[in-house]
C-alpha atoms as a PDB file:
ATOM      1  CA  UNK A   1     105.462  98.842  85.150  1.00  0.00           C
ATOM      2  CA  UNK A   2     105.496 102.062  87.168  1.00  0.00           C
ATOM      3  CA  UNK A   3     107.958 101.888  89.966  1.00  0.00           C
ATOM      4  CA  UNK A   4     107.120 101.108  93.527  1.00  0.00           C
ATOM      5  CA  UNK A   5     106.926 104.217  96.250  1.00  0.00           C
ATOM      6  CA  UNK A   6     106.497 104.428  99.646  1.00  0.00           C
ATOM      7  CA  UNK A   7     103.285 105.744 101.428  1.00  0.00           C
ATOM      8  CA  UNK A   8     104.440 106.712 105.089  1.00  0.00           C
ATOM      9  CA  UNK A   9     101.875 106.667 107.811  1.00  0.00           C
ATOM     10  CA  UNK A  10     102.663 108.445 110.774  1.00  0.00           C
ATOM     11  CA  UNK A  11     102.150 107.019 114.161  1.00  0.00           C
ATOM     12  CA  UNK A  12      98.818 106.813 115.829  1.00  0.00           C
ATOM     13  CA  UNK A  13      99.921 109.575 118.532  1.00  0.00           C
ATOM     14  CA  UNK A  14     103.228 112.131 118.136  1.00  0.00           C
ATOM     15  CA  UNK A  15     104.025 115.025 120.427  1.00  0.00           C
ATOM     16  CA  UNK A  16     105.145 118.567 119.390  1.00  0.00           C
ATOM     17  CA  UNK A  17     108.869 117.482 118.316  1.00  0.00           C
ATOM     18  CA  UNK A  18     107.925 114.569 115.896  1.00  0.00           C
ATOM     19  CA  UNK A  19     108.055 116.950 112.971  1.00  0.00           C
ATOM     20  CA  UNK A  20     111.337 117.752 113.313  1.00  0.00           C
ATOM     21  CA  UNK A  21     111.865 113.542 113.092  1.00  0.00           C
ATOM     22  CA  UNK A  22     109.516 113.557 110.233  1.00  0.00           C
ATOM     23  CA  UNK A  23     111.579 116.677 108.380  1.00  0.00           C
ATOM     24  CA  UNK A  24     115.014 114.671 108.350  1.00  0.00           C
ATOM     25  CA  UNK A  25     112.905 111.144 107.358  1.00  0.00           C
ATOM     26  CA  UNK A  26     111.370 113.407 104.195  1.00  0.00           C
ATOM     27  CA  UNK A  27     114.409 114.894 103.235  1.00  0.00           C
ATOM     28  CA  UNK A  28     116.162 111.220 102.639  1.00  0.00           C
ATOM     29  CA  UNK A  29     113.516 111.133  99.599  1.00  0.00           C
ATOM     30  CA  UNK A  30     112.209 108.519  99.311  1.00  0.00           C
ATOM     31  CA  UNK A  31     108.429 108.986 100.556  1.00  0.00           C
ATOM     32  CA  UNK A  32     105.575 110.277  98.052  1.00  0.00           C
ATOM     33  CA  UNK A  33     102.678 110.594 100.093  1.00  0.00           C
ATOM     34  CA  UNK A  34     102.192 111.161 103.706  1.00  0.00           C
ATOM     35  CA  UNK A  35      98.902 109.855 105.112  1.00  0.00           C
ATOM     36  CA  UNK A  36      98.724 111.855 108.638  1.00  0.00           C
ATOM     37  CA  UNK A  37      96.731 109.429 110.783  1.00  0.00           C
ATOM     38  CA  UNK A  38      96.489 110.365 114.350  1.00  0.00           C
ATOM     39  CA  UNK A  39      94.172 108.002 115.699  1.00  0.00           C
ATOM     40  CA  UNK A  40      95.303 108.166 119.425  1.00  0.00           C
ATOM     41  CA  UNK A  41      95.751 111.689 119.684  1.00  0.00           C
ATOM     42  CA  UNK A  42      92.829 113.550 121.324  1.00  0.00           C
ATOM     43  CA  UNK A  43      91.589 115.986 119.281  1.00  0.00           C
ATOM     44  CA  UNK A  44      92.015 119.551 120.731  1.00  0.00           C
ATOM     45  CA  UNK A  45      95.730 118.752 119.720  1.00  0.00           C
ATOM     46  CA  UNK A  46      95.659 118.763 116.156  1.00  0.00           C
ATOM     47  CA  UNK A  47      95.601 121.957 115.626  1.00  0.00           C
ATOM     48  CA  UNK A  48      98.954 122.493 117.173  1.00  0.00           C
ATOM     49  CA  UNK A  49     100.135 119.750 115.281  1.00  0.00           C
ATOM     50  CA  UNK A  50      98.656 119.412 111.889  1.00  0.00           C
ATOM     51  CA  UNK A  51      99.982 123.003 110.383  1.00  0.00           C
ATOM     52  CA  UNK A  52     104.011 121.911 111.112  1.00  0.00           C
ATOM     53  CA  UNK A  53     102.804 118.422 109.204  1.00  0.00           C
ATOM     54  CA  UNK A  54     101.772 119.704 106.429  1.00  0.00           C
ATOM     55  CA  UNK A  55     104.034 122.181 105.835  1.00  0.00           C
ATOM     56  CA  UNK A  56     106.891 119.807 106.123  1.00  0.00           C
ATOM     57  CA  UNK A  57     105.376 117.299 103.399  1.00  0.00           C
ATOM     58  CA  UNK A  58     105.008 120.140 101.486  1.00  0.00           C
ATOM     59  CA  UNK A  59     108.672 121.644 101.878  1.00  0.00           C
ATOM     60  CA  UNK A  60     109.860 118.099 100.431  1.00  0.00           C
ATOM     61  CA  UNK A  61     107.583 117.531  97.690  1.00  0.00           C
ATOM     62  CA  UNK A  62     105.412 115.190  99.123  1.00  0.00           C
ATOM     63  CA  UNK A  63     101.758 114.576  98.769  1.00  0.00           C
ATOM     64  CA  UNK A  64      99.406 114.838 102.009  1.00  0.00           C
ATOM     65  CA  UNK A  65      96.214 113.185 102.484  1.00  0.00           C
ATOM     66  CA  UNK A  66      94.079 112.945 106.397  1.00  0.00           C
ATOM     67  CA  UNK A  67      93.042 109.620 107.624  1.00  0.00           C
ATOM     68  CA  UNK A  68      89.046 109.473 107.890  1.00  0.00           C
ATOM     69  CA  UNK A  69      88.838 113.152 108.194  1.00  0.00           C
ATOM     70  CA  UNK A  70      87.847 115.067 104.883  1.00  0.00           C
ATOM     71  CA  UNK A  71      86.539 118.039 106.599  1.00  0.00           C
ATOM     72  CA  UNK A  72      90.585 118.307 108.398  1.00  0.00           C
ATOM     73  CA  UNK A  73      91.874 118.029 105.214  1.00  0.00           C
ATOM     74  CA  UNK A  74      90.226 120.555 103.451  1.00  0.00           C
ATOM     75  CA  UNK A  75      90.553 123.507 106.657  1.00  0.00           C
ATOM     76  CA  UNK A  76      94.871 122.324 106.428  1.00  0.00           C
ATOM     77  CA  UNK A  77      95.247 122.632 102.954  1.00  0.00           C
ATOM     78  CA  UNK A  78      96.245 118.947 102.642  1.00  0.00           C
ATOM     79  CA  UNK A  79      95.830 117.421  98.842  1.00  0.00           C
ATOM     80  CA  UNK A  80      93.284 114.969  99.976  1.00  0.00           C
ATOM     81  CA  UNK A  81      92.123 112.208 102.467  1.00  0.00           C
ATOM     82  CA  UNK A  82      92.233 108.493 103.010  1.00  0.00           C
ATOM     83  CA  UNK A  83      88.891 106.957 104.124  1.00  0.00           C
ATOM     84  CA  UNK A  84      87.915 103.361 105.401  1.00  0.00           C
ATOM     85  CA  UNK A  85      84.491 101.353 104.745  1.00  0.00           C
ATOM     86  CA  UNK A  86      83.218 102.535 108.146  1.00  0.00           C
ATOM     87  CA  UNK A  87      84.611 106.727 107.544  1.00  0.00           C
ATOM     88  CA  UNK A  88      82.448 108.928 105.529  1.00  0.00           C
ATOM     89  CA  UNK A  89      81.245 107.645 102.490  1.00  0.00           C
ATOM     90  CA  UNK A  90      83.215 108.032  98.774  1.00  0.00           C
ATOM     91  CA  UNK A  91      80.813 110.356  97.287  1.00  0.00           C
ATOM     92  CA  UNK A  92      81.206 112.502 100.729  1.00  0.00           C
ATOM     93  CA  UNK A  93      84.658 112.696 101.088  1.00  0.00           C
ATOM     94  CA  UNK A  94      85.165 113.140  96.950  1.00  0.00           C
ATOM     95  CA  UNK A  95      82.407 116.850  97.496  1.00  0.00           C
ATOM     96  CA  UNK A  96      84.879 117.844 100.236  1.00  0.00           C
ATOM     97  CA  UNK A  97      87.955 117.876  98.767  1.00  0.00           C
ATOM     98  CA  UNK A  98      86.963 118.214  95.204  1.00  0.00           C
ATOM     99  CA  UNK A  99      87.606 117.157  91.547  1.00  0.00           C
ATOM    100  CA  UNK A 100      91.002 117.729  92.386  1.00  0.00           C
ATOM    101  CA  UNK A 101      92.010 116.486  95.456  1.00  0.00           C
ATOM    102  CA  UNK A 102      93.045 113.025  96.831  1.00  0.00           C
ATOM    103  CA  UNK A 103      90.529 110.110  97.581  1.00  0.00           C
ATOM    104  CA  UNK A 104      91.797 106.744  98.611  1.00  0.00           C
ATOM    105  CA  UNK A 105      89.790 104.155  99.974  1.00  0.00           C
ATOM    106  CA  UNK A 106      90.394 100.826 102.416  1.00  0.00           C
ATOM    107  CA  UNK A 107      89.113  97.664 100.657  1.00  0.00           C
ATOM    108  CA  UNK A 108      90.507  94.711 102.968  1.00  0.00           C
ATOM    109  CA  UNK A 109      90.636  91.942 100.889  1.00  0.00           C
ATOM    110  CA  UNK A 110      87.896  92.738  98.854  1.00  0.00           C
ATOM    111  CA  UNK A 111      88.080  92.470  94.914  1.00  0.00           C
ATOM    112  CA  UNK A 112      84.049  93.728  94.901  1.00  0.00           C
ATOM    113  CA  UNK A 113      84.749  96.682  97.307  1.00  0.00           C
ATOM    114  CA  UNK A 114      88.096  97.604  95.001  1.00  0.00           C
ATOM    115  CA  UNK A 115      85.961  97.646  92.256  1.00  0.00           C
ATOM    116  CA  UNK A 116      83.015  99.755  93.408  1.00  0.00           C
ATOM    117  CA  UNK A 117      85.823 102.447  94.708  1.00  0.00           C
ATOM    118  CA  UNK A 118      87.243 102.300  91.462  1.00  0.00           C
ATOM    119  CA  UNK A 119      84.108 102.739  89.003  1.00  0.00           C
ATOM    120  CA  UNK A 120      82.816 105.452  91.910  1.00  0.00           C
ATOM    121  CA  UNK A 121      86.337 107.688  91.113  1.00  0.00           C
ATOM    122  CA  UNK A 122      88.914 106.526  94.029  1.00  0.00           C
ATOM    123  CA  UNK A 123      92.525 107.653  92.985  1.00  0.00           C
ATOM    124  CA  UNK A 124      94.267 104.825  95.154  1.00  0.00           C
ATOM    125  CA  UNK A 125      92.411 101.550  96.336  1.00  0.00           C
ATOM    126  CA  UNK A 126      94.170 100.419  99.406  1.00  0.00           C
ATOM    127  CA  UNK A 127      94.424  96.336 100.247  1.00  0.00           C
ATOM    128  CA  UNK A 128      95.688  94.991 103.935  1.00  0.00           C
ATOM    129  CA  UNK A 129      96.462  93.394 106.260  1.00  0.00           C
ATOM    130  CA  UNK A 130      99.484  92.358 104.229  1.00  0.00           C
ATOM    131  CA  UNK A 131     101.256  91.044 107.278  1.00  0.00           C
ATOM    132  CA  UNK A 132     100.392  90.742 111.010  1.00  0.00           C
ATOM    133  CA  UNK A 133     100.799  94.302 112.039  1.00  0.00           C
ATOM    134  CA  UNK A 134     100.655  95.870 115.501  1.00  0.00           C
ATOM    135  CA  UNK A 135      99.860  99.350 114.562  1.00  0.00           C
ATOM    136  CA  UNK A 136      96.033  98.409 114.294  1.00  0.00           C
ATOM    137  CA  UNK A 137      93.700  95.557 114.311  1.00  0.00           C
ATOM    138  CA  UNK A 138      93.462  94.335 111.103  1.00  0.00           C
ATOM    139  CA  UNK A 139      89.526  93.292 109.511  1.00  0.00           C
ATOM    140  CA  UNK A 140      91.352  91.273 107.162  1.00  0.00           C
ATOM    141  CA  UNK A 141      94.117  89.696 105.703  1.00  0.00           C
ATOM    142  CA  UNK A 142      94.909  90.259 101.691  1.00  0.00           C
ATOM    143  CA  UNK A 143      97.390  87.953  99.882  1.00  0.00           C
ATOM    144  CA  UNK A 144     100.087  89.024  97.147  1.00  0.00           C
ATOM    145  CA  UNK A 145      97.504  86.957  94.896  1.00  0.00           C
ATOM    146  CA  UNK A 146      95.180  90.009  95.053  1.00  0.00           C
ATOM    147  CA  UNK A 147      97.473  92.734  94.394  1.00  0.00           C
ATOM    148  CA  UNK A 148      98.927  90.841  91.341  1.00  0.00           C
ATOM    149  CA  UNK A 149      95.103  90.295  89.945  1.00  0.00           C
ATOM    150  CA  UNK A 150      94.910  94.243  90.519  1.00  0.00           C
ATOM    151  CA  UNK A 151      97.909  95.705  89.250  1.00  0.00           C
ATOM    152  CA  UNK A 152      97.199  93.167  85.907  1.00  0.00           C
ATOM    153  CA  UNK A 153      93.691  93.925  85.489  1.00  0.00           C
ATOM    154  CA  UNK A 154      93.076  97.976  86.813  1.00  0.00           C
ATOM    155  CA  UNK A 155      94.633 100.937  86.127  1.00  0.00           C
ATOM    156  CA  UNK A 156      93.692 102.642  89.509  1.00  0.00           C
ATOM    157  CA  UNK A 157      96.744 102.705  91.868  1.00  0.00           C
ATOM    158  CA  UNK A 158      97.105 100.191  94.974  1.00  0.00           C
ATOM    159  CA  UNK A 159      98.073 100.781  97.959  1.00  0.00           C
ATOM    160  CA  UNK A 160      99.632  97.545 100.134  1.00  0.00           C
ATOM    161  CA  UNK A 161      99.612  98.475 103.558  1.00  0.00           C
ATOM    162  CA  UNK A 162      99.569  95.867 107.307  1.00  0.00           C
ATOM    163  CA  UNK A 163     103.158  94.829 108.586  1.00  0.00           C
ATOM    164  CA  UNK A 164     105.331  95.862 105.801  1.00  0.00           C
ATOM    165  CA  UNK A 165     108.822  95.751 106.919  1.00  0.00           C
ATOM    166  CA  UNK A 166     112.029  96.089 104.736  1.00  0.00           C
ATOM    167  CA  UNK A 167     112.633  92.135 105.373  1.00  0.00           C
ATOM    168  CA  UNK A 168     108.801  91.293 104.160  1.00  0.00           C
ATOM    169  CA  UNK A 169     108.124  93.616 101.417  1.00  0.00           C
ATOM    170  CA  UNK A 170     110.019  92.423  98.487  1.00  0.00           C
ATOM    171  CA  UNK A 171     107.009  89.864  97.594  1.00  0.00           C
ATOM    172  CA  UNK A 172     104.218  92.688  97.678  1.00  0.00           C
ATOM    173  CA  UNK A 173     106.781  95.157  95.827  1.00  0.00           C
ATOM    174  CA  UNK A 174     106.985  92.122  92.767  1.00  0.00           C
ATOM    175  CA  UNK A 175     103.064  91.851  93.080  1.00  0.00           C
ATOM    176  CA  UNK A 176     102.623  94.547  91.628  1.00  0.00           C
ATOM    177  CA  UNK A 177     101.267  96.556  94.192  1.00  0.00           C
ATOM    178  CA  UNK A 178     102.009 100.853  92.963  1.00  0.00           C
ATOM    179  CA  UNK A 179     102.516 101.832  96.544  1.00  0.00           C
ATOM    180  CA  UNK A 180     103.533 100.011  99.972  1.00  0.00           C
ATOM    181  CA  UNK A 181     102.461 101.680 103.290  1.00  0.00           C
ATOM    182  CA  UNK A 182     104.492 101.796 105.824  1.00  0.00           C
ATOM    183  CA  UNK A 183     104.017 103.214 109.898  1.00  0.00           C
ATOM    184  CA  UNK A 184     106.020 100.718 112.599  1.00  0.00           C
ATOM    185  CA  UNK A 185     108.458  99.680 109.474  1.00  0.00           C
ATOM    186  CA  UNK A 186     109.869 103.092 109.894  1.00  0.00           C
ATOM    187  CA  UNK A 187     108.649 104.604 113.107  1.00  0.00           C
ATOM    188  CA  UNK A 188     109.948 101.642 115.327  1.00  0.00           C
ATOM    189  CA  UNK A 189     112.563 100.270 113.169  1.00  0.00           C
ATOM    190  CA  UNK A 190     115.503  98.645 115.405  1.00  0.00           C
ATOM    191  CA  UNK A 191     117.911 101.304 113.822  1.00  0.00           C
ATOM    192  CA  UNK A 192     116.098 104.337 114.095  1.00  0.00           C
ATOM    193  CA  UNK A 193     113.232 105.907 111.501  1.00  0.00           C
ATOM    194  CA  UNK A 194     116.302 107.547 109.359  1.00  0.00           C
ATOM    195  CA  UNK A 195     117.576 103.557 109.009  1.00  0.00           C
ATOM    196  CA  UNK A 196     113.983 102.735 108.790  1.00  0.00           C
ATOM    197  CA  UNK A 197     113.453 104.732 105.830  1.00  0.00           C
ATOM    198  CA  UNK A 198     116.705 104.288 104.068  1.00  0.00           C
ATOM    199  CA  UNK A 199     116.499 100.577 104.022  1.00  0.00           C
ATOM    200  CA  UNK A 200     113.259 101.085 102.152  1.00  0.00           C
ATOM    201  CA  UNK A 201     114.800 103.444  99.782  1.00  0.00           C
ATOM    202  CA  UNK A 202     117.554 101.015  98.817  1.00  0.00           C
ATOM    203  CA  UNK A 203     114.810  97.965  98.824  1.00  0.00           C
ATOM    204  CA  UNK A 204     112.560 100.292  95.938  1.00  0.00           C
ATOM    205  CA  UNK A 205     115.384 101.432  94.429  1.00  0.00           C
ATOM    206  CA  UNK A 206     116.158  97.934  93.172  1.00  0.00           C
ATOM    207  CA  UNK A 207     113.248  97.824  91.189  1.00  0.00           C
END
């Protein structure tokens, strides 16, 4: 079994400085993939922000992919974007970014929707609401059932993402599931997003 990694989302809304946070959380190592999702910022600010983003991921290895925005992802050089059911559709977001690139998709719960991403070329299904989570309102709720079915049966990457914290995630990490995403578990940890981080790193490393 391929070892668990974590998938940091940023916040829905940063300002000007949060790359310099997101610099020192990178350089602790232990995130692959940075999904920059921005959903509260208005939009003539993103392209102060997105450059310093990107380039940062980049400086530490790690891969970057937009949240529902293809067309961003392409114009900032990211590797490739993250879309949900209601977002542009697969076949859409796969001619924008090409052969190459990065498409993930949100299936909820769904085994059918999982599937159909899957068989249409996804390179990451995504499954959630693991756990209550306050960073969005969840359509659905998936169980550690699912991801174990997944992980056993597919060999298309999941994603675990809704309320993971380092106190919850052990569970979804011995599912199975290739990847747990994280936002508030590291953003608004009690200790700070350097604690935040760390405590994941020493949770995956035990695997």
């Amino acid at each position: 079994m391929s070892r668990c990694q974590l998938y940091l989302l940023t916040p829905p809304r940063i300002d000007a400085d949060f790359a310099a946070t997101l610099d020192a959380v990178l350089a602790e190592g232990v995130a692959s993939v940075l999904q920059i999702r921005l959903k509260d910022q208005p939009e003539n600010q993103l392209p102060g922000l997105l450059p310093p983003l990107v380039k940062t991921a980049r400086r530490h290895g790690v891969s970057v992919v937009m949240n529902d925005r293809p067309d961003l992802a392409v114009h900032y050089g990211m590797d490739g974007a993250h879309i949900g059911q209601e977002d542009a559709p697969y076949a859409q977001a796969r001619a924008a970014v090409g052969k190459t690139g990065i498409v993930g998709v949100t299936c909820h719960d769904s085994r059918h929707l999982a599937m159909t991403a899957a068989e249409s070329g996804a390179d990451y299904v995504a499954f959630g609401s693991m756990f209550p989570t306050a960073t969005k309102s969840p359509k659905a709720s998936a169980s550690v059932e699912l991801i174990e079915w997944w992980s056993e049966v597919f060999e298309v990457p999941c994603v675990a993402i809704g309320g993971i914290t380092p106190e919850n995630a052990k569970p979804v990490i011995e599912a199975g599931a290739d990847f747990i995403a994280v936002s508030a578990g590291v953003w608004s940890h009690p200790a700070g997003p350097l604690e935040g981080v760390r405590a994941f790193g020493a949770l995956l490393s035990e695997r």
